[in-house]
PDB file of N, CA and C in Angstrom:
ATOM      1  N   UNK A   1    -152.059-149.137 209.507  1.00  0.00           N
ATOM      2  CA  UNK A   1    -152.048-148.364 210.729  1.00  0.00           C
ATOM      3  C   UNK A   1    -151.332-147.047 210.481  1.00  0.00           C
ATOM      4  N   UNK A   2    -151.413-146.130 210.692  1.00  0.00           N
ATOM      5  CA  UNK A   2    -151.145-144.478 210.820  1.00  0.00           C
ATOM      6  C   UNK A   2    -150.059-144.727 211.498  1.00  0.00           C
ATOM      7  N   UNK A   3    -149.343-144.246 210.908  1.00  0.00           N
ATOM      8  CA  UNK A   3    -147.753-143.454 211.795  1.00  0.00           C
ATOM      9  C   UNK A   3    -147.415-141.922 212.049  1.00  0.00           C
ATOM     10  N   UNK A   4    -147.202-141.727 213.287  1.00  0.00           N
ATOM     11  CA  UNK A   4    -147.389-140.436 213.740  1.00  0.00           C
ATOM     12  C   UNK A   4    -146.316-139.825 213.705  1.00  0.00           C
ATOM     13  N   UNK A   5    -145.915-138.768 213.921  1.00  0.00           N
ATOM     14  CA  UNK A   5    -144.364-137.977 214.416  1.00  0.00           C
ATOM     15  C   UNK A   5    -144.538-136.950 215.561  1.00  0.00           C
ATOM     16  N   UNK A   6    -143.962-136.341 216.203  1.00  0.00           N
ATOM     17  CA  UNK A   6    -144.226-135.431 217.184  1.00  0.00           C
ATOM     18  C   UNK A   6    -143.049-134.441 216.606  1.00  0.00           C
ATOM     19  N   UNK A   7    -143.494-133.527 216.462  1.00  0.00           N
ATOM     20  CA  UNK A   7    -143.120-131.935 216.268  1.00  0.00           C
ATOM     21  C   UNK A   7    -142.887-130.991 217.644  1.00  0.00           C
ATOM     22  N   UNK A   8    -141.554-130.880 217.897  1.00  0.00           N
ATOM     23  CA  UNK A   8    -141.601-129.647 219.120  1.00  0.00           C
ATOM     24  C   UNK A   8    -140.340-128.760 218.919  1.00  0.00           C
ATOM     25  N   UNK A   9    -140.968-127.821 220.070  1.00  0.00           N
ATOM     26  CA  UNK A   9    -140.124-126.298 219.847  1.00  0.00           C
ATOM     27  C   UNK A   9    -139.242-126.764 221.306  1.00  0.00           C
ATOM     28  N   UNK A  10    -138.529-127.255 221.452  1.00  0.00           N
ATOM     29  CA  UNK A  10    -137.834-127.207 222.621  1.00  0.00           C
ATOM     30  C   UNK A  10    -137.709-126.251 223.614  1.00  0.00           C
ATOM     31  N   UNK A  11    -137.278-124.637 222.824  1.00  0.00           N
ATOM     32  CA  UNK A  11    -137.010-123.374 223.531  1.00  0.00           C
ATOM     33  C   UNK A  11    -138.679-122.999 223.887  1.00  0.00           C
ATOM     34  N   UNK A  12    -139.669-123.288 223.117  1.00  0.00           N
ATOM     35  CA  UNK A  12    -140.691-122.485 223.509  1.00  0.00           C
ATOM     36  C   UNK A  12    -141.823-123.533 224.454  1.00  0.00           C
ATOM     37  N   UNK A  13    -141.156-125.042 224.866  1.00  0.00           N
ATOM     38  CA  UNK A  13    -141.850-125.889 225.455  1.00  0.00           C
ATOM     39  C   UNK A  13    -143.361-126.315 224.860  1.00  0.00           C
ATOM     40  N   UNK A  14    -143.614-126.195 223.470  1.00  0.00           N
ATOM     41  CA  UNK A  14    -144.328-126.630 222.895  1.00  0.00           C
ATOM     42  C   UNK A  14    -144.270-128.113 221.859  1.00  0.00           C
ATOM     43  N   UNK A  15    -145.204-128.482 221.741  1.00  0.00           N
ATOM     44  CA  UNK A  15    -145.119-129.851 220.533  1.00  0.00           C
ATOM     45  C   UNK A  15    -146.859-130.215 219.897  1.00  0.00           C
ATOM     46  N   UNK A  16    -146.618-130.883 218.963  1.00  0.00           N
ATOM     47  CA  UNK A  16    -147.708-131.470 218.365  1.00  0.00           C
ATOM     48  C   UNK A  16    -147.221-132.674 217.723  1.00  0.00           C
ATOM     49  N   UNK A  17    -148.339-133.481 217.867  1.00  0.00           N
ATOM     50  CA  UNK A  17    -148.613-134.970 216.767  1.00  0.00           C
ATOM     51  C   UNK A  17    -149.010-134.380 215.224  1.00  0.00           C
ATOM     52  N   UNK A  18    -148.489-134.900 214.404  1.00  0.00           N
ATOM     53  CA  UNK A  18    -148.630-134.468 212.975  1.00  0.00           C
ATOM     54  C   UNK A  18    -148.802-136.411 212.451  1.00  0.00           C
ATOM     55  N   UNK A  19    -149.988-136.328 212.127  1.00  0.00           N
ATOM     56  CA  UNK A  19    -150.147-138.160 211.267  1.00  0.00           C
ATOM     57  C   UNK A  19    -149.581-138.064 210.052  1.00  0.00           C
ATOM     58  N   UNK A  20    -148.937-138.730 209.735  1.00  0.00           N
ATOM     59  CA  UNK A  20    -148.467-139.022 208.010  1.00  0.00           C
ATOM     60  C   UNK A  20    -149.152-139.281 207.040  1.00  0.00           C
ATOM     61  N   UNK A  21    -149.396-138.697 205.804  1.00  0.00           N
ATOM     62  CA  UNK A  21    -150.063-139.303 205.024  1.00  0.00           C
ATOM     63  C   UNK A  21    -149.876-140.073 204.032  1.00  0.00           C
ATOM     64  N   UNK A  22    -149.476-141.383 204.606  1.00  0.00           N
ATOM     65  CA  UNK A  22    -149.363-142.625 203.766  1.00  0.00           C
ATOM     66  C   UNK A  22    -150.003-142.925 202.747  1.00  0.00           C
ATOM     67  N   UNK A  23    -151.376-142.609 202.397  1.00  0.00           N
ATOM     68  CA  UNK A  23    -151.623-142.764 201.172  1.00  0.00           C
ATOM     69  C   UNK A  23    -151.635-141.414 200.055  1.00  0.00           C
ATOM     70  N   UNK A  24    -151.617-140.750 200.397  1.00  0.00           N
ATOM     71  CA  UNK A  24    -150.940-139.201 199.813  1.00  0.00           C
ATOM     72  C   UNK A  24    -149.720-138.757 198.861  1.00  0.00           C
ATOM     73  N   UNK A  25    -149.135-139.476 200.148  1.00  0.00           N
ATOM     74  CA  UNK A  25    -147.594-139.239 199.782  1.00  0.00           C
ATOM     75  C   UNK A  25    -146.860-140.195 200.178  1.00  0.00           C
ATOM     76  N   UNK A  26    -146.285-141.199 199.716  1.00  0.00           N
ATOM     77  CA  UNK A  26    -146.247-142.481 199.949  1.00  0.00           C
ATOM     78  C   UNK A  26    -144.350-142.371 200.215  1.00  0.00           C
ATOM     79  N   UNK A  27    -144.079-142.119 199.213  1.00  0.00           N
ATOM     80  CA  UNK A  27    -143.020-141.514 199.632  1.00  0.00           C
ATOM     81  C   UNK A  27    -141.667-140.742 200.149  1.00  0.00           C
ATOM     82  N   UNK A  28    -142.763-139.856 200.212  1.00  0.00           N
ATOM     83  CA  UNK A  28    -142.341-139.160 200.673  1.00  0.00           C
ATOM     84  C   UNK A  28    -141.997-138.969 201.966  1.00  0.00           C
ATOM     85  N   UNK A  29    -143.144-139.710 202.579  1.00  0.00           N
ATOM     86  CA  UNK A  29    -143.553-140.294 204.328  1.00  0.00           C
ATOM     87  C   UNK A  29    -142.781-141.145 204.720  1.00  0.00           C
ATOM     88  N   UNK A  30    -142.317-142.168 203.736  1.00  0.00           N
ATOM     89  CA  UNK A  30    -141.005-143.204 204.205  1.00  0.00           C
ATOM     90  C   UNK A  30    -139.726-142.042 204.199  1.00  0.00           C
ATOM     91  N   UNK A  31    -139.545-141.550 203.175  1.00  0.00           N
ATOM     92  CA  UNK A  31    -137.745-141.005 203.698  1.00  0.00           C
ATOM     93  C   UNK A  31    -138.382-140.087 204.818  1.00  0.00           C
ATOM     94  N   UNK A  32    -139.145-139.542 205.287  1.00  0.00           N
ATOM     95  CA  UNK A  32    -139.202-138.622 206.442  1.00  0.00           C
ATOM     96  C   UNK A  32    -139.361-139.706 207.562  1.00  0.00           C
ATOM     97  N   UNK A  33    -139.906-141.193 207.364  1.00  0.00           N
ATOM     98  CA  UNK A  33    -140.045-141.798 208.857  1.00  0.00           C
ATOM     99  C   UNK A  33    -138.377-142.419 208.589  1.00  0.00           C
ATOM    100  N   UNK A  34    -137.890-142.700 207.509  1.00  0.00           N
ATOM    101  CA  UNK A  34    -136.643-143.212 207.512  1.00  0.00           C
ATOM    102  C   UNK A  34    -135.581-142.204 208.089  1.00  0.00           C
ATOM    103  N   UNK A  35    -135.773-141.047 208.089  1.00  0.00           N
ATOM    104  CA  UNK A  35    -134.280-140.180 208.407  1.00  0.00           C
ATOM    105  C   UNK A  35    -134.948-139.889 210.204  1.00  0.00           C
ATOM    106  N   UNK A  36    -136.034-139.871 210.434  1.00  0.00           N
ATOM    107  CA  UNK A  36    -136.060-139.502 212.055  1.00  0.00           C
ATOM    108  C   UNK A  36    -135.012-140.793 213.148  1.00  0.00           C
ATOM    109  N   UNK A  37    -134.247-139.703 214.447  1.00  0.00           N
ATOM    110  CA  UNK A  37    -134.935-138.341 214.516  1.00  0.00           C
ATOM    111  C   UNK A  37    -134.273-136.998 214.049  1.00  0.00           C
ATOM    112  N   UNK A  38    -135.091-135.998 213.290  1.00  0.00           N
ATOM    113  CA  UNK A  38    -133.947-134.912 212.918  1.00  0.00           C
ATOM    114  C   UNK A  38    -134.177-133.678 214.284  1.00  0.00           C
ATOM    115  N   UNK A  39    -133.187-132.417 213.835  1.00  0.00           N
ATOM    116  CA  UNK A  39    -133.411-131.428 215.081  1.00  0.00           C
ATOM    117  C   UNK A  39    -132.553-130.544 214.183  1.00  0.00           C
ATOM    118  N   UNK A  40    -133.075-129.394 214.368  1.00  0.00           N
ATOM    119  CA  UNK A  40    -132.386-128.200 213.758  1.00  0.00           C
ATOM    120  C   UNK A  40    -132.971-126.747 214.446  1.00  0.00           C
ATOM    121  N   UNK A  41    -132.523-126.046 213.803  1.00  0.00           N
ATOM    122  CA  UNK A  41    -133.313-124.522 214.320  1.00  0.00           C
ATOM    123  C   UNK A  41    -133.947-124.303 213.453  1.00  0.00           C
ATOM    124  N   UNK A  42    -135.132-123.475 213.894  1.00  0.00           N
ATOM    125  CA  UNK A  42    -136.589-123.493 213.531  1.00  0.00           C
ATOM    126  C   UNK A  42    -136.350-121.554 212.674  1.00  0.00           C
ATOM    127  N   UNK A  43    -136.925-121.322 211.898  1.00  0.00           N
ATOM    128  CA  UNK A  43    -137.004-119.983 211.020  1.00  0.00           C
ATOM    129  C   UNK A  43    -138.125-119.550 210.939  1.00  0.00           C
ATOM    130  N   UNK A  44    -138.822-118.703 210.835  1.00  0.00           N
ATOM    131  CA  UNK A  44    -139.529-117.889 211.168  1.00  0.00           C
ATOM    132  C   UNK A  44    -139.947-117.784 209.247  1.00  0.00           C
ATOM    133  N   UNK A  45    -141.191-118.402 208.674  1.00  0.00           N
ATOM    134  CA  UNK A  45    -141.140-117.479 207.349  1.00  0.00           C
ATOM    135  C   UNK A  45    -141.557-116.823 207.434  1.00  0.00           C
ATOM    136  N   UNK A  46    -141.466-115.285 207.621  1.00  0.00           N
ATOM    137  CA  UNK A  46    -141.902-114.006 207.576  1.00  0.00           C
ATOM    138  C   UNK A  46    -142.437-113.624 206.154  1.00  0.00           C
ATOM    139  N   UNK A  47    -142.178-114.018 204.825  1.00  0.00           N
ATOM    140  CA  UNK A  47    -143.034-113.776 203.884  1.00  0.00           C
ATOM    141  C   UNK A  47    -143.757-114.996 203.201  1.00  0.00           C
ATOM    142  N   UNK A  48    -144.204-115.603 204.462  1.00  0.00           N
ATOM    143  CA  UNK A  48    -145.316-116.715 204.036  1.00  0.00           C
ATOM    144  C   UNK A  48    -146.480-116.255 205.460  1.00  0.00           C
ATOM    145  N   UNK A  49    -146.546-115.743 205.477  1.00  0.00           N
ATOM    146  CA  UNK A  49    -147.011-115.340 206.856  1.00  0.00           C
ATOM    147  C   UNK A  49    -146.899-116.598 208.380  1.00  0.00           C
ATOM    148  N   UNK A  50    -147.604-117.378 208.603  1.00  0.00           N
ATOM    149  CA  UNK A  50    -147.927-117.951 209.945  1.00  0.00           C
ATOM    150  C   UNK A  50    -147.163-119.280 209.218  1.00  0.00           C
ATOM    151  N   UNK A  51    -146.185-119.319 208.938  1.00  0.00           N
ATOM    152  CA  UNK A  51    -145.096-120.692 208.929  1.00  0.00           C
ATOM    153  C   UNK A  51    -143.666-121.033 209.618  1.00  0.00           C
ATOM    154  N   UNK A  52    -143.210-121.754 209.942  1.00  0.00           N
ATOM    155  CA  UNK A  52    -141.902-122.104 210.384  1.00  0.00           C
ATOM    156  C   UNK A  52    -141.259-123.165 209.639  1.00  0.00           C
ATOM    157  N   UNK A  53    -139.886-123.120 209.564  1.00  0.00           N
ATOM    158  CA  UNK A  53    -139.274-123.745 208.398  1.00  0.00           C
ATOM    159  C   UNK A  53    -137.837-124.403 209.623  1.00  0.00           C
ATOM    160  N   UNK A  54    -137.384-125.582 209.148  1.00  0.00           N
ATOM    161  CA  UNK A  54    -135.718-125.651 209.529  1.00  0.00           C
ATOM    162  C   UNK A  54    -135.240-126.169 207.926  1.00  0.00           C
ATOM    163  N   UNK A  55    -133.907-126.148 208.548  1.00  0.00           N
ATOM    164  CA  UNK A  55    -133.268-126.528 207.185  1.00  0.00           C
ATOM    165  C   UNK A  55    -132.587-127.733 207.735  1.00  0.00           C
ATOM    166  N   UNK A  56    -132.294-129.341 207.212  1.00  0.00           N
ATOM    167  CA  UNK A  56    -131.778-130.566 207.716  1.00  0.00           C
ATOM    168  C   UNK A  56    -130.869-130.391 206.641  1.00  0.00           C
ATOM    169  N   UNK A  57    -129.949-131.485 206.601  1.00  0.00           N
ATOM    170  CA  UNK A  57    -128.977-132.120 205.516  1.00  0.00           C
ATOM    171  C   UNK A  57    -129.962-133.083 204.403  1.00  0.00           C
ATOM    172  N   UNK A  58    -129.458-133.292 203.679  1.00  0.00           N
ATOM    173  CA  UNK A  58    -130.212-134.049 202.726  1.00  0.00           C
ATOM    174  C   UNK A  58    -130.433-135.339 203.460  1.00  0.00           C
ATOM    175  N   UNK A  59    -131.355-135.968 203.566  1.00  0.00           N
ATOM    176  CA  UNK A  59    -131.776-137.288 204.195  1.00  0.00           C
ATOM    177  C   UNK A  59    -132.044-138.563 203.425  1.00  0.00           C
ATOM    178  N   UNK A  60    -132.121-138.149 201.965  1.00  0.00           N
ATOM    179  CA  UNK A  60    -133.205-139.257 201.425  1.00  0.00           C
ATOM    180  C   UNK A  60    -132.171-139.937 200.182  1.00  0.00           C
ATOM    181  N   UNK A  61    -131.754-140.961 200.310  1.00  0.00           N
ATOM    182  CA  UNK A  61    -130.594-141.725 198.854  1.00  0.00           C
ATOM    183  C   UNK A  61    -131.102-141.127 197.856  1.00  0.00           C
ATOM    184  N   UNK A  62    -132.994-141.069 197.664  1.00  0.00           N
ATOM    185  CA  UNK A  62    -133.273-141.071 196.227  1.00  0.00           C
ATOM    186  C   UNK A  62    -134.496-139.641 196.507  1.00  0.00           C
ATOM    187  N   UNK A  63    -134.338-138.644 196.263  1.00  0.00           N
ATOM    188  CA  UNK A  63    -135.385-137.506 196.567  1.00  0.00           C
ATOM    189  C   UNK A  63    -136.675-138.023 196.146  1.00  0.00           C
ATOM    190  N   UNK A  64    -137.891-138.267 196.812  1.00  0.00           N
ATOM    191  CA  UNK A  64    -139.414-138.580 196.602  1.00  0.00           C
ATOM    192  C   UNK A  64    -139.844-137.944 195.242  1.00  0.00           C
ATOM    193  N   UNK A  65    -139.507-136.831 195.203  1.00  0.00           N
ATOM    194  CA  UNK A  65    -140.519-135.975 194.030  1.00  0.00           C
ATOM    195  C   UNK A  65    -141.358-135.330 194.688  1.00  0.00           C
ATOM    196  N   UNK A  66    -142.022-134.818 193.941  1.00  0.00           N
ATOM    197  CA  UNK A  66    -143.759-134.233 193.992  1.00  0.00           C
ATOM    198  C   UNK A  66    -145.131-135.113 194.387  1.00  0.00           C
ATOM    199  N   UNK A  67    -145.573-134.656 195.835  1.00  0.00           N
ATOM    200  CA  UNK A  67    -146.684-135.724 195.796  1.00  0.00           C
ATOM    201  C   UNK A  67    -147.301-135.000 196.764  1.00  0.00           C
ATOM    202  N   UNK A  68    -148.876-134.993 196.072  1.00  0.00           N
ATOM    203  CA  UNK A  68    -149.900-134.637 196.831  1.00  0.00           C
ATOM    204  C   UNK A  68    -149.587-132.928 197.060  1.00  0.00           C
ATOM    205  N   UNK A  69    -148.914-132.614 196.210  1.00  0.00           N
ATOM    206  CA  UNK A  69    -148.604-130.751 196.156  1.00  0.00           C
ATOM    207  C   UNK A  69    -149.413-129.945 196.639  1.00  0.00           C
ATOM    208  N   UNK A  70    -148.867-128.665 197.046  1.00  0.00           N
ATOM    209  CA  UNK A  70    -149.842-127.376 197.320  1.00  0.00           C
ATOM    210  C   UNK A  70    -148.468-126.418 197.528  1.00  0.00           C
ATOM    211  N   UNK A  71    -149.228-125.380 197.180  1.00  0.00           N
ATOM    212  CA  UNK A  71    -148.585-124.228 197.283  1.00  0.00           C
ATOM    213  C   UNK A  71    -148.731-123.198 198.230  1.00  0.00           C
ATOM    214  N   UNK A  72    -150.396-123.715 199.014  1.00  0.00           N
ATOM    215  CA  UNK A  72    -151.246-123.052 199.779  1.00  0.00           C
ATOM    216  C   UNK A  72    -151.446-124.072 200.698  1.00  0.00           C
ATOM    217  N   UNK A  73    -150.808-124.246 201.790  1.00  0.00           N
ATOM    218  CA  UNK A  73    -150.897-125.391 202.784  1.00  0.00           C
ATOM    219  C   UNK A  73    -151.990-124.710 203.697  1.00  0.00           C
ATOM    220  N   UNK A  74    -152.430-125.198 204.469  1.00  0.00           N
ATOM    221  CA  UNK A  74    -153.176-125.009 205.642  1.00  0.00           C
ATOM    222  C   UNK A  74    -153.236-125.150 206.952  1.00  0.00           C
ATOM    223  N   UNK A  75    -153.813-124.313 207.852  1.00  0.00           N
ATOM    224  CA  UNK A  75    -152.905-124.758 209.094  1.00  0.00           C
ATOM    225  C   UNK A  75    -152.813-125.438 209.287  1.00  0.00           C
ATOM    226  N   UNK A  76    -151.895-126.510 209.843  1.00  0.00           N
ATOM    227  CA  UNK A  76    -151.661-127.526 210.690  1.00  0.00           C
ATOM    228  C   UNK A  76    -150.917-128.913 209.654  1.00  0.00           C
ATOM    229  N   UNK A  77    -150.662-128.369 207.852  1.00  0.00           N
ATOM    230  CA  UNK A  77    -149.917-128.927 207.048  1.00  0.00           C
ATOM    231  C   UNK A  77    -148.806-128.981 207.794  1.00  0.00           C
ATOM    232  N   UNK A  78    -147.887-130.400 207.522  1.00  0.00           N
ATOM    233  CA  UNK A  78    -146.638-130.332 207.694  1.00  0.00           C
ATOM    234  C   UNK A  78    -146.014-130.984 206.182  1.00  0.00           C
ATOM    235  N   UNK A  79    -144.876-130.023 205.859  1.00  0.00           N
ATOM    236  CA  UNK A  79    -144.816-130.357 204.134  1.00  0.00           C
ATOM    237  C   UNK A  79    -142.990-130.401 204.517  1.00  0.00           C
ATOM    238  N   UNK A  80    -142.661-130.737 202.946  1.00  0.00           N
ATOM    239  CA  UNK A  80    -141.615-131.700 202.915  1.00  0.00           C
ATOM    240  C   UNK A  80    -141.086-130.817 201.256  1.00  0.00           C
ATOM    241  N   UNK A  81    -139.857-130.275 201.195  1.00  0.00           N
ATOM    242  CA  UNK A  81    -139.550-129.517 199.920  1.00  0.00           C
ATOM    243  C   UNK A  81    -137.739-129.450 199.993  1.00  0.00           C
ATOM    244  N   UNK A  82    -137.323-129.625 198.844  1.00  0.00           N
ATOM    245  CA  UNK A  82    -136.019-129.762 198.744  1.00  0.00           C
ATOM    246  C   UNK A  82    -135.830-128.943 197.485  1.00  0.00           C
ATOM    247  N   UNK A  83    -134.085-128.058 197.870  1.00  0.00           N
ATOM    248  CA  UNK A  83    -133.521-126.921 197.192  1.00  0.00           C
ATOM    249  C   UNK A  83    -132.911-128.391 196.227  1.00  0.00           C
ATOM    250  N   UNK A  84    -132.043-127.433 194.990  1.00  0.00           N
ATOM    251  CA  UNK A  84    -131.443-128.277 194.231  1.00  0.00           C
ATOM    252  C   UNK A  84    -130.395-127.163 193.458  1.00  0.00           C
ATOM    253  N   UNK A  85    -129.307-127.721 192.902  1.00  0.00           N
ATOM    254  CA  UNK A  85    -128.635-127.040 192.053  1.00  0.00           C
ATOM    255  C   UNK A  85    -128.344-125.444 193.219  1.00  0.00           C
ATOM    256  N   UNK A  86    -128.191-124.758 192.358  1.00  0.00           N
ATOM    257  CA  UNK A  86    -127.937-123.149 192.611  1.00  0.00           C
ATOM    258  C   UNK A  86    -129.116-122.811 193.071  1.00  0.00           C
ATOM    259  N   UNK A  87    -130.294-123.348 193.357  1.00  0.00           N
ATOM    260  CA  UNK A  87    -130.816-122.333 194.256  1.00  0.00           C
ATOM    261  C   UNK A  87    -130.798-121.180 195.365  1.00  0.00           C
ATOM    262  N   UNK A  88    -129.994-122.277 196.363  1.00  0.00           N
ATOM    263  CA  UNK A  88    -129.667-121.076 197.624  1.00  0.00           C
ATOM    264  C   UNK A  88    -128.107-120.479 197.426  1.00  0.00           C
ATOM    265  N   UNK A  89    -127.735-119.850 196.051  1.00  0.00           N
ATOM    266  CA  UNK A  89    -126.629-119.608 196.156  1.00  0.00           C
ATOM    267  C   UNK A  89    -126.599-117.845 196.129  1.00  0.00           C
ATOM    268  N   UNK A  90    -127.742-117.478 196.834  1.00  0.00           N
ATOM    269  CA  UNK A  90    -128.034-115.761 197.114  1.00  0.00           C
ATOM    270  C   UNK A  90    -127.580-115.824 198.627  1.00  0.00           C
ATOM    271  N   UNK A  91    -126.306-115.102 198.692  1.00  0.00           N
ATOM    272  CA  UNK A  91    -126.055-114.763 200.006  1.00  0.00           C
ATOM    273  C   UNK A  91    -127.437-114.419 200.641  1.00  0.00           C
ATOM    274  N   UNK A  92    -128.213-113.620 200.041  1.00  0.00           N
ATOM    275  CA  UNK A  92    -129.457-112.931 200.854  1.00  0.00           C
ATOM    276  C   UNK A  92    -130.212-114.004 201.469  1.00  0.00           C
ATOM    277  N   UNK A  93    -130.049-114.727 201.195  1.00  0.00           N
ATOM    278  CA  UNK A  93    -130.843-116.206 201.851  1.00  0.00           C
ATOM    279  C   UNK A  93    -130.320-116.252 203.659  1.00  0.00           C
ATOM    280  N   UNK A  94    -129.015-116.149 203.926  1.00  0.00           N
ATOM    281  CA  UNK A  94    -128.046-116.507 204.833  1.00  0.00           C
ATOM    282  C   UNK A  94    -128.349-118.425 205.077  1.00  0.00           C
ATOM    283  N   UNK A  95    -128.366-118.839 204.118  1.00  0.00           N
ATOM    284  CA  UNK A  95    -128.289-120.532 203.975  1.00  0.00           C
ATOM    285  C   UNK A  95    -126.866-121.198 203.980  1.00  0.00           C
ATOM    286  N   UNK A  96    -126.253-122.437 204.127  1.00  0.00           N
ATOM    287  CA  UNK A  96    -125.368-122.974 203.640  1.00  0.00           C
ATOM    288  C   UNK A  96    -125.581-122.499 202.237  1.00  0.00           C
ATOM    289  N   UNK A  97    -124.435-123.214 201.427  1.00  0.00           N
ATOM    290  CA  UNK A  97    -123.821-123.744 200.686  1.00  0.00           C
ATOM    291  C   UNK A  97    -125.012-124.557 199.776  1.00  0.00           C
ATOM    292  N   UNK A  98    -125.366-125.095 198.656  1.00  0.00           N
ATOM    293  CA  UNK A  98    -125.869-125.934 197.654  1.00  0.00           C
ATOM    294  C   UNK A  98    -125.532-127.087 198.445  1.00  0.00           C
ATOM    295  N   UNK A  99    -126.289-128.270 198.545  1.00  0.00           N
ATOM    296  CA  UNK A  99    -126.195-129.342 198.876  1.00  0.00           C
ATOM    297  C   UNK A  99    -125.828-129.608 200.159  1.00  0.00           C
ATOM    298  N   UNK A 100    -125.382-128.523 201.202  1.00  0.00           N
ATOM    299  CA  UNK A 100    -124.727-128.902 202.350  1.00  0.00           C
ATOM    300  C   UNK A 100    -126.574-129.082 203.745  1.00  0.00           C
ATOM    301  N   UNK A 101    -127.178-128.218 203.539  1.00  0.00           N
ATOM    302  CA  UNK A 101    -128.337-127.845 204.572  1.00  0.00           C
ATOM    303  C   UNK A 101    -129.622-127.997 203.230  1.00  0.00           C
ATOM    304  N   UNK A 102    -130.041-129.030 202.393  1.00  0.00           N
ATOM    305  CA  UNK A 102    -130.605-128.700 201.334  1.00  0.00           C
ATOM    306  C   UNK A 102    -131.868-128.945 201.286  1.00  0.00           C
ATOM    307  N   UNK A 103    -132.186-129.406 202.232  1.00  0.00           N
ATOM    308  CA  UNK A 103    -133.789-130.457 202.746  1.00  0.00           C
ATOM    309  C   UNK A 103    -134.371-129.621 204.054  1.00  0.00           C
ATOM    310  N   UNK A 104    -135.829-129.680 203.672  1.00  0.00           N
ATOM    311  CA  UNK A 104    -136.459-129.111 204.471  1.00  0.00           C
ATOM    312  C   UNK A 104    -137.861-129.749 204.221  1.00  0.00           C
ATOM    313  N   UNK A 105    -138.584-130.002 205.605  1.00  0.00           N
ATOM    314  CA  UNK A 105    -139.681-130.897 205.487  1.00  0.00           C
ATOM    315  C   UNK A 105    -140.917-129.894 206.222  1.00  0.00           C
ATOM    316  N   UNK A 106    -140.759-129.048 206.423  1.00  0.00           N
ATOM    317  CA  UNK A 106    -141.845-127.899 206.955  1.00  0.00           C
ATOM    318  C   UNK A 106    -141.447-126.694 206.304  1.00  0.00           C
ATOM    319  N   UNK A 107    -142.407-126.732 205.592  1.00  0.00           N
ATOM    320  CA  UNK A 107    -142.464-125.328 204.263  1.00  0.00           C
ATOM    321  C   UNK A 107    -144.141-125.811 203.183  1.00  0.00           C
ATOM    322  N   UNK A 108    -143.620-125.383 201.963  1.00  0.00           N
ATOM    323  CA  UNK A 108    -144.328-125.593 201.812  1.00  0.00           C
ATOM    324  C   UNK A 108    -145.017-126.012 199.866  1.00  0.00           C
ATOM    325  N   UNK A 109    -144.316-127.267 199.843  1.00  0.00           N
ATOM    326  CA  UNK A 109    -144.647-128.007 198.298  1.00  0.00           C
ATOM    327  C   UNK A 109    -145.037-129.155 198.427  1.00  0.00           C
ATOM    328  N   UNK A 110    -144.554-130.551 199.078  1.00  0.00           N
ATOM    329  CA  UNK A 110    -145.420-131.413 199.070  1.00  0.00           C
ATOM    330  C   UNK A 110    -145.973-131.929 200.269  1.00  0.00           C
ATOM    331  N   UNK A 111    -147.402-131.969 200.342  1.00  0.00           N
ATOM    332  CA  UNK A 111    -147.684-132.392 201.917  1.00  0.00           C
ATOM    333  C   UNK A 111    -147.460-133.576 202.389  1.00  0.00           C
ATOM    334  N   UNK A 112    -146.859-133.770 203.141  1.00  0.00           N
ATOM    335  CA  UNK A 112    -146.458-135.225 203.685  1.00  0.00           C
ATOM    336  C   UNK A 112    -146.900-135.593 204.779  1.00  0.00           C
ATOM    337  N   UNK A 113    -147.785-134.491 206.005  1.00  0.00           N
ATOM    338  CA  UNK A 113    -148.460-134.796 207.428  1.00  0.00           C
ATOM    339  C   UNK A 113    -149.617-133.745 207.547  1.00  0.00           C
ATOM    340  N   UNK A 114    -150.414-134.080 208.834  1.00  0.00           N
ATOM    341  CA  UNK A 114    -151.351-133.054 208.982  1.00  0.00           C
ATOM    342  C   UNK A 114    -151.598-133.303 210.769  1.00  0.00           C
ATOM    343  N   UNK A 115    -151.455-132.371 211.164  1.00  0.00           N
ATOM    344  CA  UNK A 115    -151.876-132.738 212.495  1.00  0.00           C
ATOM    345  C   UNK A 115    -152.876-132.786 212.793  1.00  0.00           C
ATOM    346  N   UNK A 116    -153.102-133.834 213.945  1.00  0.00           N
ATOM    347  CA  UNK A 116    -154.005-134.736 214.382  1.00  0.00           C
ATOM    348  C   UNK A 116    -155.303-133.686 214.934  1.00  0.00           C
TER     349      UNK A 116
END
């Protein structure tokens, strides 16, 4: 059976159903149904054009990996990508800290949902 999630903007009174893709990304879809529910503020990627991003705390004991990748999502992808090491350690980012805000599941490396 399909397991769903609901996606919403609180401030802008919007939401969507996004289905998981359990056989895709196997799991990757468990630590994302295992850590709900999350909530953060939503970012704007301005040089990805038409995306929105939050940043969570790390959620997952054991990070999934790579599954079912793209680099080029499509509308209505909901993807799942985690910083590591020194990545976000460019002030220019305005991010936490390495490891503190390091998980992010709407962006865009492995697909883990697609809305309905």
């Amino acid at each position: 059976m399909a397991r769903h999630v609901t996606i919403s903007l609180d401030k802008r009174g919007v939401s969507c159903t996004a289905r998981l893709l359990d056989d895709e990304a196997p799991a990757t879809c468990e630590a994302v149904w295992a850590a709900l529910p999350q909530s953060a503020q939503v970012y704007h990627g301005k040089y990805a054009r038409n995306e929105i991003y939050t940043l969570v705390p790390a959620f997952a004991a054991t990070e999934p990996g790579p599954e079912n990748s793209t680099v080029t999502p499509i509308p209505g992808d909901v993807c799942y990508f985690n910083f590591t090491g020194g990545q976000l350690q460019n002030p220019a980012y305005r991010y936490a800290a390495p490891g503190s805000w390091a998980t992010s599941w709407i962006s865009r490396w492995s697909t883990a949902a697609t809305t309905c």
